[in-house]
PDB file of N, CA and C in Angstrom:
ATOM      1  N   UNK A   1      12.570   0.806  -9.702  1.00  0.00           N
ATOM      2  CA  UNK A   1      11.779   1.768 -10.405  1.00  0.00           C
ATOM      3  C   UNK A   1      11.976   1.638 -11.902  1.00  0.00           C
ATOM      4  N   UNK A   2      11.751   0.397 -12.382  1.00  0.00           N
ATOM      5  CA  UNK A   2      11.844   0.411 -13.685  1.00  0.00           C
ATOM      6  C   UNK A   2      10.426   0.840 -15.047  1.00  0.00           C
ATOM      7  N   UNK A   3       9.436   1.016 -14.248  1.00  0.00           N
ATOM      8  CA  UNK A   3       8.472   2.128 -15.001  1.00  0.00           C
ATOM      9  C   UNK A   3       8.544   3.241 -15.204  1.00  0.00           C
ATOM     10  N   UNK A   4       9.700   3.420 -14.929  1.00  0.00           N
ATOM     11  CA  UNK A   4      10.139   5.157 -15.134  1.00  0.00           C
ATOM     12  C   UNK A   4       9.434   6.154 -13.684  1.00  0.00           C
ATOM     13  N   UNK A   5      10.110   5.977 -12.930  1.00  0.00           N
ATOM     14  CA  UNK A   5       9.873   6.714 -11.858  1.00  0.00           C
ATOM     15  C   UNK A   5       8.803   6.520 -10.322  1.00  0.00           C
ATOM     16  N   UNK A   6       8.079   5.113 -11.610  1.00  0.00           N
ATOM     17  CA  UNK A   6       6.702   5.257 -10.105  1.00  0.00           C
ATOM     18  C   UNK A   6       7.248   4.286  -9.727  1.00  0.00           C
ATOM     19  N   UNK A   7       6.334   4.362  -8.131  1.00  0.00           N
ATOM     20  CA  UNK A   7       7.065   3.483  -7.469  1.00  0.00           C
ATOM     21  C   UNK A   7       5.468   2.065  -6.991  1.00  0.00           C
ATOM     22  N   UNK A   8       6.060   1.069  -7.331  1.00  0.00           N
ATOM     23  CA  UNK A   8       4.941   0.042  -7.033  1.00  0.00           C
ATOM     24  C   UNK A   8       4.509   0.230  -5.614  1.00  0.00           C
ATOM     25  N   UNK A   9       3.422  -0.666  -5.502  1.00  0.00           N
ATOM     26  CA  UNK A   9       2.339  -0.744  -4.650  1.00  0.00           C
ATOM     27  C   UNK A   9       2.894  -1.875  -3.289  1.00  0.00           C
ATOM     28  N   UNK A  10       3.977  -2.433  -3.842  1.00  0.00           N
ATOM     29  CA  UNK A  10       4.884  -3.421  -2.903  1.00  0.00           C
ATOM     30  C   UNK A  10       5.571  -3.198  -2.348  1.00  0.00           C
ATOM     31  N   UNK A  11       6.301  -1.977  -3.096  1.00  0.00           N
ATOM     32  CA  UNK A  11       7.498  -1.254  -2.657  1.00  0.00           C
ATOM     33  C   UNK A  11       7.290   0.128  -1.703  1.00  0.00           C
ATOM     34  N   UNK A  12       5.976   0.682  -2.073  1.00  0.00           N
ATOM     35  CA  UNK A  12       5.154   1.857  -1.169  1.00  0.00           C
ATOM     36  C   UNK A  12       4.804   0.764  -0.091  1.00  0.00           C
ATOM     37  N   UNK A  13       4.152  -0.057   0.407  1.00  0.00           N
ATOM     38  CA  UNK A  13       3.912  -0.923   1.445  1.00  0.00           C
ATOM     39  C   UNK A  13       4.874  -1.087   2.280  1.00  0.00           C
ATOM     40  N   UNK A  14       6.304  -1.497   1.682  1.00  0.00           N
ATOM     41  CA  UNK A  14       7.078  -2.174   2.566  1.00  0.00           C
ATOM     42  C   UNK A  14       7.717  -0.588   2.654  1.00  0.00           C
ATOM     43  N   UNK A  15       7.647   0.191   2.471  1.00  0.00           N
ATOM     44  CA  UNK A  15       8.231   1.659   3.200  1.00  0.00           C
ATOM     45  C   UNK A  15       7.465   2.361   4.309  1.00  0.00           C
ATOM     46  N   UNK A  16       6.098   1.732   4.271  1.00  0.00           N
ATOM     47  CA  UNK A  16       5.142   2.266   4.914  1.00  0.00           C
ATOM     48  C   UNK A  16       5.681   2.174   6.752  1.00  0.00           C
ATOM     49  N   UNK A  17       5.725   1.222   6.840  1.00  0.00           N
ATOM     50  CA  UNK A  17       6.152   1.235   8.689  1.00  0.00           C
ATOM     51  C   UNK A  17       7.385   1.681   8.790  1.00  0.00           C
ATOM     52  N   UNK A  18       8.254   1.838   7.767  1.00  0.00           N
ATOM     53  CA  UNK A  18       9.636   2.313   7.856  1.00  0.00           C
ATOM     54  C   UNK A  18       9.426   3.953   8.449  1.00  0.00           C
ATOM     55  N   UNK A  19       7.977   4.560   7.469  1.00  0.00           N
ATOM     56  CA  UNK A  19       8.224   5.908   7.980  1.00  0.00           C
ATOM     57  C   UNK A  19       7.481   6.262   9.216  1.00  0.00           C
ATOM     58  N   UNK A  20       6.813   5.043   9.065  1.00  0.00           N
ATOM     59  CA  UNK A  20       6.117   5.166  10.551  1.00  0.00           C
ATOM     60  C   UNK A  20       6.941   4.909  11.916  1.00  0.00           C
ATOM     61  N   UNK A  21       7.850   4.499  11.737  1.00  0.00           N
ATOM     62  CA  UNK A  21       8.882   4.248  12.638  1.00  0.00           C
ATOM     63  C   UNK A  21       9.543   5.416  13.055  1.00  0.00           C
ATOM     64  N   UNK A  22       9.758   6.200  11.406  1.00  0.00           N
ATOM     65  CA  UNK A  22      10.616   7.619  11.891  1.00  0.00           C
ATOM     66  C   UNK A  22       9.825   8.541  12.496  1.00  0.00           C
ATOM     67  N   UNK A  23       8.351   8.699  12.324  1.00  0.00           N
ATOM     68  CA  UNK A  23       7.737   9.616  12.842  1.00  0.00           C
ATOM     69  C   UNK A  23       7.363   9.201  14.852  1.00  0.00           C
ATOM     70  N   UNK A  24       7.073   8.424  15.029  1.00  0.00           N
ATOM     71  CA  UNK A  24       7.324   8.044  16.702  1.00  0.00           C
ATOM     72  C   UNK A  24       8.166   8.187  17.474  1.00  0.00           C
ATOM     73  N   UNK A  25       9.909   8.579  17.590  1.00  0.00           N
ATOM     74  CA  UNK A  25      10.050   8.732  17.888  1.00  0.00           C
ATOM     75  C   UNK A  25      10.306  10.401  17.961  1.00  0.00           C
ATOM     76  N   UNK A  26      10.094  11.249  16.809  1.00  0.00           N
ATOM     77  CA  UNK A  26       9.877  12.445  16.708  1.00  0.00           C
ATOM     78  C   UNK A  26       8.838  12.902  17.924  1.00  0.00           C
ATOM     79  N   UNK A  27       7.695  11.995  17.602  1.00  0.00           N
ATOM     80  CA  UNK A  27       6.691  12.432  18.589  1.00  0.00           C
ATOM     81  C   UNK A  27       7.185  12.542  20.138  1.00  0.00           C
ATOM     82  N   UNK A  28       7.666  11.398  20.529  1.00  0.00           N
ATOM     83  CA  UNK A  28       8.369  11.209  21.850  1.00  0.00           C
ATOM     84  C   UNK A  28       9.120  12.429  22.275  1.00  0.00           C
ATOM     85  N   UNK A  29      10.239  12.392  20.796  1.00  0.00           N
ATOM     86  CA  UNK A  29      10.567  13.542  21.291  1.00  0.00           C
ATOM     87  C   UNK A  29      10.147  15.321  21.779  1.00  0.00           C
ATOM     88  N   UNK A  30       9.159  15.325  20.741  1.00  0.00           N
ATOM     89  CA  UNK A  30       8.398  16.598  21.112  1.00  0.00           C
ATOM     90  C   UNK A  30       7.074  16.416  22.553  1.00  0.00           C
ATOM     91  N   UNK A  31       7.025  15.383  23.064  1.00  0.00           N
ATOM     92  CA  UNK A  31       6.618  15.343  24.593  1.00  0.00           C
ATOM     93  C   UNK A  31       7.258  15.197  25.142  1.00  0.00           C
ATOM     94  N   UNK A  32       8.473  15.015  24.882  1.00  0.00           N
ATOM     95  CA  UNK A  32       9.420  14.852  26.297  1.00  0.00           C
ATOM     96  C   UNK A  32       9.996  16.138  26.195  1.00  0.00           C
ATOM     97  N   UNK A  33      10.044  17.303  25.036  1.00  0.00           N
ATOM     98  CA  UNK A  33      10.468  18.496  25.633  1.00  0.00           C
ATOM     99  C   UNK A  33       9.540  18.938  26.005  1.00  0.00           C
ATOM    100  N   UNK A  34       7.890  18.643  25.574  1.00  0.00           N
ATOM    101  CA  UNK A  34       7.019  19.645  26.097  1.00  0.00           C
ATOM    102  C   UNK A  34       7.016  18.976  27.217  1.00  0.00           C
ATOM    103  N   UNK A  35       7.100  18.146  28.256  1.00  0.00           N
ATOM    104  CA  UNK A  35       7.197  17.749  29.948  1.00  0.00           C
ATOM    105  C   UNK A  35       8.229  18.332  30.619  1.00  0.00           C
ATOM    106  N   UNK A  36       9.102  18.439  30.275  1.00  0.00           N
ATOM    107  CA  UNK A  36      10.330  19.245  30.291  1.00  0.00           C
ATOM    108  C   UNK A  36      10.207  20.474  30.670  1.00  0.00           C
ATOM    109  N   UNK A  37       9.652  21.646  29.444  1.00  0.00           N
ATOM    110  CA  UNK A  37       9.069  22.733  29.831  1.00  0.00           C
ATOM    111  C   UNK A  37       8.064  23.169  30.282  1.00  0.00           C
ATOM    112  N   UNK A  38       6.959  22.173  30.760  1.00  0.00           N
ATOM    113  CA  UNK A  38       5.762  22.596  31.757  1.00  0.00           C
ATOM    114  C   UNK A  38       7.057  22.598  32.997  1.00  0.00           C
ATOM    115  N   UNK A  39       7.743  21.152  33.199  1.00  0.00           N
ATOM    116  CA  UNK A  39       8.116  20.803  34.368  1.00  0.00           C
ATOM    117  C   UNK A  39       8.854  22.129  35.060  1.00  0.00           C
ATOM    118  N   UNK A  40       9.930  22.256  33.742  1.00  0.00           N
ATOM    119  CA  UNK A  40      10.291  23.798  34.318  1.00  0.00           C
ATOM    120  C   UNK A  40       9.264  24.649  34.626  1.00  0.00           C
ATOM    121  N   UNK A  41       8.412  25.422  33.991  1.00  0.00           N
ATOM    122  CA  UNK A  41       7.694  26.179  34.727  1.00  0.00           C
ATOM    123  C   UNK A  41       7.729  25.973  35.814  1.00  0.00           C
ATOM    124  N   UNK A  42       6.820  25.093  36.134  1.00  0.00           N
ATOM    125  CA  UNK A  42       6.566  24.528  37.647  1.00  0.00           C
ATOM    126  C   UNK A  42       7.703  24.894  38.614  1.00  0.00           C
ATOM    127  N   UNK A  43       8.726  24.359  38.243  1.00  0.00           N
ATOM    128  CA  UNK A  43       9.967  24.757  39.426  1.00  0.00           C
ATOM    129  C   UNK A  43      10.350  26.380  39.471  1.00  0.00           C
ATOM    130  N   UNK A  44      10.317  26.910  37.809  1.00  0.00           N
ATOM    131  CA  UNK A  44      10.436  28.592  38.244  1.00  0.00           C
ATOM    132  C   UNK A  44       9.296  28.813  39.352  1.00  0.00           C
ATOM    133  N   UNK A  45       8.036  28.591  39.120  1.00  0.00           N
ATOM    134  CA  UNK A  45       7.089  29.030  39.590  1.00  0.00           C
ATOM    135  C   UNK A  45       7.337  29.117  41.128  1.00  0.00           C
ATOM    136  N   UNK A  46       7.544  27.865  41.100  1.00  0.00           N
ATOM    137  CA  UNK A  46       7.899  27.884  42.772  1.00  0.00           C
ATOM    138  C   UNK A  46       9.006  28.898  43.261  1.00  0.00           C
ATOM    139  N   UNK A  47      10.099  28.630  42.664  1.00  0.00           N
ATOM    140  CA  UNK A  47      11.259  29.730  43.194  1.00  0.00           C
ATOM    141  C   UNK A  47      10.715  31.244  42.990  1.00  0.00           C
ATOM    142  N   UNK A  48      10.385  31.633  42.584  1.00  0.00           N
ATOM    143  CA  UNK A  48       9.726  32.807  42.427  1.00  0.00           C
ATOM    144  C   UNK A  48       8.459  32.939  43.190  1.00  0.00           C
ATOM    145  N   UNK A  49       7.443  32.170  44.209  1.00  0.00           N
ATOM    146  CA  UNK A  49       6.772  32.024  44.813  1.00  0.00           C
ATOM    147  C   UNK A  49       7.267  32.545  46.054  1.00  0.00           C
ATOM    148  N   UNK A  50       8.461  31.482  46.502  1.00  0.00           N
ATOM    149  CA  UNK A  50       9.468  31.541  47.626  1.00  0.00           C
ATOM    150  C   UNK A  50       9.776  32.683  47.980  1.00  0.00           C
ATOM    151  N   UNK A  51      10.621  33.692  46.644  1.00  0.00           N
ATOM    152  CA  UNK A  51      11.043  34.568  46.738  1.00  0.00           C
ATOM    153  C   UNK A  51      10.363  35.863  46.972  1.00  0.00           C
ATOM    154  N   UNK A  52       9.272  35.474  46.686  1.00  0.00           N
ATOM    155  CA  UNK A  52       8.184  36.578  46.751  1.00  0.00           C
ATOM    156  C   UNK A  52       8.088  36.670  48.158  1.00  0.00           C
ATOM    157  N   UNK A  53       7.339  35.296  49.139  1.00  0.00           N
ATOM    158  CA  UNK A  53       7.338  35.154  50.120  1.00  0.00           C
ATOM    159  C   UNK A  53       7.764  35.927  51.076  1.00  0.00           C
ATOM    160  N   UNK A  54       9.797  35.269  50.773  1.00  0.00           N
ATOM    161  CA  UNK A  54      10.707  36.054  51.801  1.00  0.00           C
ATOM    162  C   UNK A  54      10.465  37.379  51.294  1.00  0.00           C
ATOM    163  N   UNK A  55      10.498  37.755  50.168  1.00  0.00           N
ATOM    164  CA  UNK A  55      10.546  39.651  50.299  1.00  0.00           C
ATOM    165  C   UNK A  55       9.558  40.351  51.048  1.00  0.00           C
ATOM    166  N   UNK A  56       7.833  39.881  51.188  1.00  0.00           N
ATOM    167  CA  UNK A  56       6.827  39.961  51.921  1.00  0.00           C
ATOM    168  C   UNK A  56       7.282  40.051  53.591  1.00  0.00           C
ATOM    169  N   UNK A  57       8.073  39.199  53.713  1.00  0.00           N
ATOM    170  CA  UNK A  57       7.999  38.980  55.465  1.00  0.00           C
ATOM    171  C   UNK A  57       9.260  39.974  55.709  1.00  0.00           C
ATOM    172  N   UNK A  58      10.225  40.055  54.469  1.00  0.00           N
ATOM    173  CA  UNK A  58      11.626  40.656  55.189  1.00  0.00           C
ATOM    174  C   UNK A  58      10.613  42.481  55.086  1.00  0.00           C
ATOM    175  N   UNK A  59       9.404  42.617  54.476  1.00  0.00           N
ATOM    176  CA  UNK A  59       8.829  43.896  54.444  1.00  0.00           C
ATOM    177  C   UNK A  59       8.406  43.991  55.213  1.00  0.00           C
ATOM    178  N   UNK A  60       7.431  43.024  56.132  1.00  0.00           N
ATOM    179  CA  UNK A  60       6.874  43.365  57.241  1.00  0.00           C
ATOM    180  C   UNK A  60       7.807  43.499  58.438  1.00  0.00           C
ATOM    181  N   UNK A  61       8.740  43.132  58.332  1.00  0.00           N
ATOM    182  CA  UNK A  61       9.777  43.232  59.401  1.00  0.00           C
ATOM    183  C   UNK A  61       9.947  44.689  59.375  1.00  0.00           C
ATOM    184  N   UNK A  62      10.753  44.661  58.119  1.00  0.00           N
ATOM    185  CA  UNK A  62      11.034  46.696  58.498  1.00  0.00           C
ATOM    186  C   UNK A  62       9.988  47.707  58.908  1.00  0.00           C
ATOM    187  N   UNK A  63       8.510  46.941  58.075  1.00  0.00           N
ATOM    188  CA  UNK A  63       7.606  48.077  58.775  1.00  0.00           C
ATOM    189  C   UNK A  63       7.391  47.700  60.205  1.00  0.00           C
ATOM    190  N   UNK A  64       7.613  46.985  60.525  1.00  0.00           N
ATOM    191  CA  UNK A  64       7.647  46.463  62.198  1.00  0.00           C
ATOM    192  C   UNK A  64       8.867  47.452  62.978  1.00  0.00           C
ATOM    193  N   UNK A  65      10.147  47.077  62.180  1.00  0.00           N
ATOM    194  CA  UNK A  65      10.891  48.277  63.361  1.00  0.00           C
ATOM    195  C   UNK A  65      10.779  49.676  63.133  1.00  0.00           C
ATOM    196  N   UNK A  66      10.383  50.007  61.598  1.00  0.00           N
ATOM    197  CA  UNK A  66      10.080  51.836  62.020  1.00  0.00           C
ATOM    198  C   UNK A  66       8.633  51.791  63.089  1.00  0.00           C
ATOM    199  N   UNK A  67       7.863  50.920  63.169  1.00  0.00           N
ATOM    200  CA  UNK A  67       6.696  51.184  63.592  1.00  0.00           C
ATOM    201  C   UNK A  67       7.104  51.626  65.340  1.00  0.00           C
ATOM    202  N   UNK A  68       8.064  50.435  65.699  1.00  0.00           N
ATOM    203  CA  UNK A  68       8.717  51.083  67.343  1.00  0.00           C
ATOM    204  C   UNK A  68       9.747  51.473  67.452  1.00  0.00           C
ATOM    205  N   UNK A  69      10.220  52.173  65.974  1.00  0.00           N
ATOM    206  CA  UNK A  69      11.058  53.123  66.458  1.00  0.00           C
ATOM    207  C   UNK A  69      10.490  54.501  66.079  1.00  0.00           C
ATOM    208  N   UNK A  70       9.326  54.307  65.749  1.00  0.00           N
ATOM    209  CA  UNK A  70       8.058  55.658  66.136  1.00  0.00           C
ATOM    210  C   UNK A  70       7.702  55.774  67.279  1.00  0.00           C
ATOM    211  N   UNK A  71       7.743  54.688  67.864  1.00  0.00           N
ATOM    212  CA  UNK A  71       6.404  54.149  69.095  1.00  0.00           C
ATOM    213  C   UNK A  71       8.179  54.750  70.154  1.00  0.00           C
ATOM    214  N   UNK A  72       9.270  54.514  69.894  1.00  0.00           N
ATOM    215  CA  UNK A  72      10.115  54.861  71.218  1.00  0.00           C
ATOM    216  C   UNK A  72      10.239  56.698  71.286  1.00  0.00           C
ATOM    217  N   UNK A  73      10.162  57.258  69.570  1.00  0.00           N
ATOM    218  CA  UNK A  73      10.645  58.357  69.546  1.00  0.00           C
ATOM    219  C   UNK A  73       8.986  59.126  70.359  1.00  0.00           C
ATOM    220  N   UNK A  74       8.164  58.472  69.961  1.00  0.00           N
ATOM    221  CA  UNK A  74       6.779  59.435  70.702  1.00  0.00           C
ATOM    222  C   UNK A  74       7.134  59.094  72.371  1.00  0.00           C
ATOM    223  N   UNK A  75       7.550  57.799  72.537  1.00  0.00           N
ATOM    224  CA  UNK A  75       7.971  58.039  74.089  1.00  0.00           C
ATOM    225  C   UNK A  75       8.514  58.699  74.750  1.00  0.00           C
ATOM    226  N   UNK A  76       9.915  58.703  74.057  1.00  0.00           N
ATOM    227  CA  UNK A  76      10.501  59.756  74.253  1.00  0.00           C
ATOM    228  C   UNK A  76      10.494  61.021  74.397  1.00  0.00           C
ATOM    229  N   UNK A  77       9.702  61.653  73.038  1.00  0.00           N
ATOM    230  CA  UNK A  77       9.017  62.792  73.223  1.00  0.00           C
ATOM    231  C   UNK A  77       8.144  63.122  74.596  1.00  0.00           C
ATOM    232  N   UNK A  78       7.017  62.395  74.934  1.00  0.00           N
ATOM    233  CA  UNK A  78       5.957  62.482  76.063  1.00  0.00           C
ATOM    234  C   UNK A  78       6.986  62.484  76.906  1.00  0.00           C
ATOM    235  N   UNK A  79       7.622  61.719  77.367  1.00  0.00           N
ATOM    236  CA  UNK A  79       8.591  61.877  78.712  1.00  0.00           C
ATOM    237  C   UNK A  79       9.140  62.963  79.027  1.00  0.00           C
ATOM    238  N   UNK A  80       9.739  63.457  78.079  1.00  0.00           N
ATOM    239  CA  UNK A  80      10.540  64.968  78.048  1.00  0.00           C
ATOM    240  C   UNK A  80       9.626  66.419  77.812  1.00  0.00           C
ATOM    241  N   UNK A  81       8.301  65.870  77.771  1.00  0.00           N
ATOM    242  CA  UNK A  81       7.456  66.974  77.646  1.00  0.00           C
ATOM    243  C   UNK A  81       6.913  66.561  79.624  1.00  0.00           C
ATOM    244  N   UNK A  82       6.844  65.601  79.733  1.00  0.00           N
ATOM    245  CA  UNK A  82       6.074  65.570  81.075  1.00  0.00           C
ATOM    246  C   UNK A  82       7.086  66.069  82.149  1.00  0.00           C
ATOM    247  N   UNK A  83       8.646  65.758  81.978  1.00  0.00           N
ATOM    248  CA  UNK A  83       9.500  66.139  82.749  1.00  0.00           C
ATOM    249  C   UNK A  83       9.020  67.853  82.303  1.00  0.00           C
ATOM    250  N   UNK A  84       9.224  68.160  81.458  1.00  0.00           N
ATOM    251  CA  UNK A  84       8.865  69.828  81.786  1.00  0.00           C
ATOM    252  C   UNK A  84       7.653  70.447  82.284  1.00  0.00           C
ATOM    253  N   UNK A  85       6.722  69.661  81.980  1.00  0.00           N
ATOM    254  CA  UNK A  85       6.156  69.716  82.865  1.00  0.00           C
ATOM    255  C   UNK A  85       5.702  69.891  84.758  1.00  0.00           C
ATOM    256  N   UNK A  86       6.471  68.803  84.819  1.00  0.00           N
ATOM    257  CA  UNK A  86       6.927  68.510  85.959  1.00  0.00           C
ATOM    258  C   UNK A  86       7.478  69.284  86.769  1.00  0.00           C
ATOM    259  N   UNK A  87       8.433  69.947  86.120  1.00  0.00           N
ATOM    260  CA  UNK A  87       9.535  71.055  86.830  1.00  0.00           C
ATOM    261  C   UNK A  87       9.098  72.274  86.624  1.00  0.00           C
ATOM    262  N   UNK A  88       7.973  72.723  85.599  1.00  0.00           N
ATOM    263  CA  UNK A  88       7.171  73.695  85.693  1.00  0.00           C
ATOM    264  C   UNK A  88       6.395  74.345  86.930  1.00  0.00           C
ATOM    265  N   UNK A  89       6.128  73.192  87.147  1.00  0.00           N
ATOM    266  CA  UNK A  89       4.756  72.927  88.347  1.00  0.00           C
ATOM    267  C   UNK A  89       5.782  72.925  89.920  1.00  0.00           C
ATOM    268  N   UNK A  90       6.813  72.172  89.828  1.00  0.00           N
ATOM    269  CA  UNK A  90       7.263  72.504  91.058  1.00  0.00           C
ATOM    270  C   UNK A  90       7.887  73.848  91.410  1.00  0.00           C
ATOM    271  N   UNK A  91       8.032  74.561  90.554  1.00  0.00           N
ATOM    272  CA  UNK A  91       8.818  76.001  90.511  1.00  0.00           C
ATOM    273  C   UNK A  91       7.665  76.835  90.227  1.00  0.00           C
ATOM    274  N   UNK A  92       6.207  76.443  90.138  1.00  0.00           N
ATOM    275  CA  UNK A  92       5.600  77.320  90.048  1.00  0.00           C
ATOM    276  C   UNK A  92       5.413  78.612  89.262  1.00  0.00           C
ATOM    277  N   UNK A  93       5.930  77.761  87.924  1.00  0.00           N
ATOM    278  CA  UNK A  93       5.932  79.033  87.226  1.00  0.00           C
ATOM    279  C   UNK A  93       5.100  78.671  85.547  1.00  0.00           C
ATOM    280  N   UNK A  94       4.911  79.273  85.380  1.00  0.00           N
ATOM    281  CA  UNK A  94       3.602  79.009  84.198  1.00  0.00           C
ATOM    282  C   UNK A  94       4.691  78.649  82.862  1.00  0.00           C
ATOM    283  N   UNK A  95       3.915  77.426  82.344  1.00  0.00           N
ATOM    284  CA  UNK A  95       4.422  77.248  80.813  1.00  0.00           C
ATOM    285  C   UNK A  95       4.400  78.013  79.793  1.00  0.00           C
ATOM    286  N   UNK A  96       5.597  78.479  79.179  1.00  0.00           N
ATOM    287  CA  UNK A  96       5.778  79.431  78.028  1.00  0.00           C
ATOM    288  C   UNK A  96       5.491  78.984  76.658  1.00  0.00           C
ATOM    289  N   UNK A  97       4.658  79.381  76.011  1.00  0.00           N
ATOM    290  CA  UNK A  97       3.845  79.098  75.008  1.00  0.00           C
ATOM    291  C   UNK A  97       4.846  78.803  73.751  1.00  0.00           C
ATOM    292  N   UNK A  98       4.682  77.324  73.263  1.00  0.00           N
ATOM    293  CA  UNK A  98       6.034  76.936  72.587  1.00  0.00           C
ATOM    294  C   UNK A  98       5.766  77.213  70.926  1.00  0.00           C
ATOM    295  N   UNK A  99       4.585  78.089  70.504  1.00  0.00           N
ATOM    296  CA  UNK A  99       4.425  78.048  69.033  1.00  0.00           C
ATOM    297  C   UNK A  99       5.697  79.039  68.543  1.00  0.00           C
ATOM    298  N   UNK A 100       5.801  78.463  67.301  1.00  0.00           N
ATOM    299  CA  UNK A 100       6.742  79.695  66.579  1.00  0.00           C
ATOM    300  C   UNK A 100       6.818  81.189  66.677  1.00  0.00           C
ATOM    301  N   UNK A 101       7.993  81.637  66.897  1.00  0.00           N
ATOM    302  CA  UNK A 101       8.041  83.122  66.974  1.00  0.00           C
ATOM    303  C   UNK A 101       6.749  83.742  65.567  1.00  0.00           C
ATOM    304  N   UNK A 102       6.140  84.981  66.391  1.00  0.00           N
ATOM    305  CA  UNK A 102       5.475  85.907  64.921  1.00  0.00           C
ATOM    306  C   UNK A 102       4.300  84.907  64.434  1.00  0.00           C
ATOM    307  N   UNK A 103       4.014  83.957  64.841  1.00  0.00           N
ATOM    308  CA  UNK A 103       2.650  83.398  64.433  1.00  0.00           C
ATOM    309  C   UNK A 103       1.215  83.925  65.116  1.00  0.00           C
ATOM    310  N   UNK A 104       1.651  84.649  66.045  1.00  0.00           N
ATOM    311  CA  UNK A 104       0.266  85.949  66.396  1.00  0.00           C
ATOM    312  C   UNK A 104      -0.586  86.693  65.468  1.00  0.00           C
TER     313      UNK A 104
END
């Protein structure tokens, strides 16, 4: 730089691929994190898909056993109403009206 600061037209040339060199692998690098973080997504996505999944089925399960353990307690119920029934009728004596006291 002996013109006082500028820099020739020989010397800008032969720097030219130098910085082109530094900027490529910059680039690389900023696609290989952006593949990186789609890629992640992708795998949260899935685990969180999964998980959704199992929570769905472990829900239908429980509404599955209150559903027959409704379905045993109404059995239960009918049975023990038909047995009184039952023993009503063989003793011949009329069913006593089961509403709450004072609701007349």
């Amino acid at each position: 730089m002996p013109d006082g600061g500028h820099i020739s037209e020989e010397d800008f040339n032969r720097s030219q691929p130098a910085r082109q060199k530094m900027s490529v692998p910059r680039f690389v690098i900023i696609i290989l994190i952006a593949v990186i973080a789609l890629y992640s997504l992708v795998v949260l996505t899935i685990f969180i898909r999964t998980g959704i999944g199992e929570a769905r089925k472990a829900t239908q399960r429980e509404n599955i056993k209150q559903n027959l353990k409704q379905i045993g307690i109404a059995l239960q119920n009918y049975h023990a109403q038909e047995a009184e029934q039952k023993r009503h009728m063989q003793d011949n004596q009329p069913l006593q009206d089961q509403s709450a006291p004072g609701s007349d």
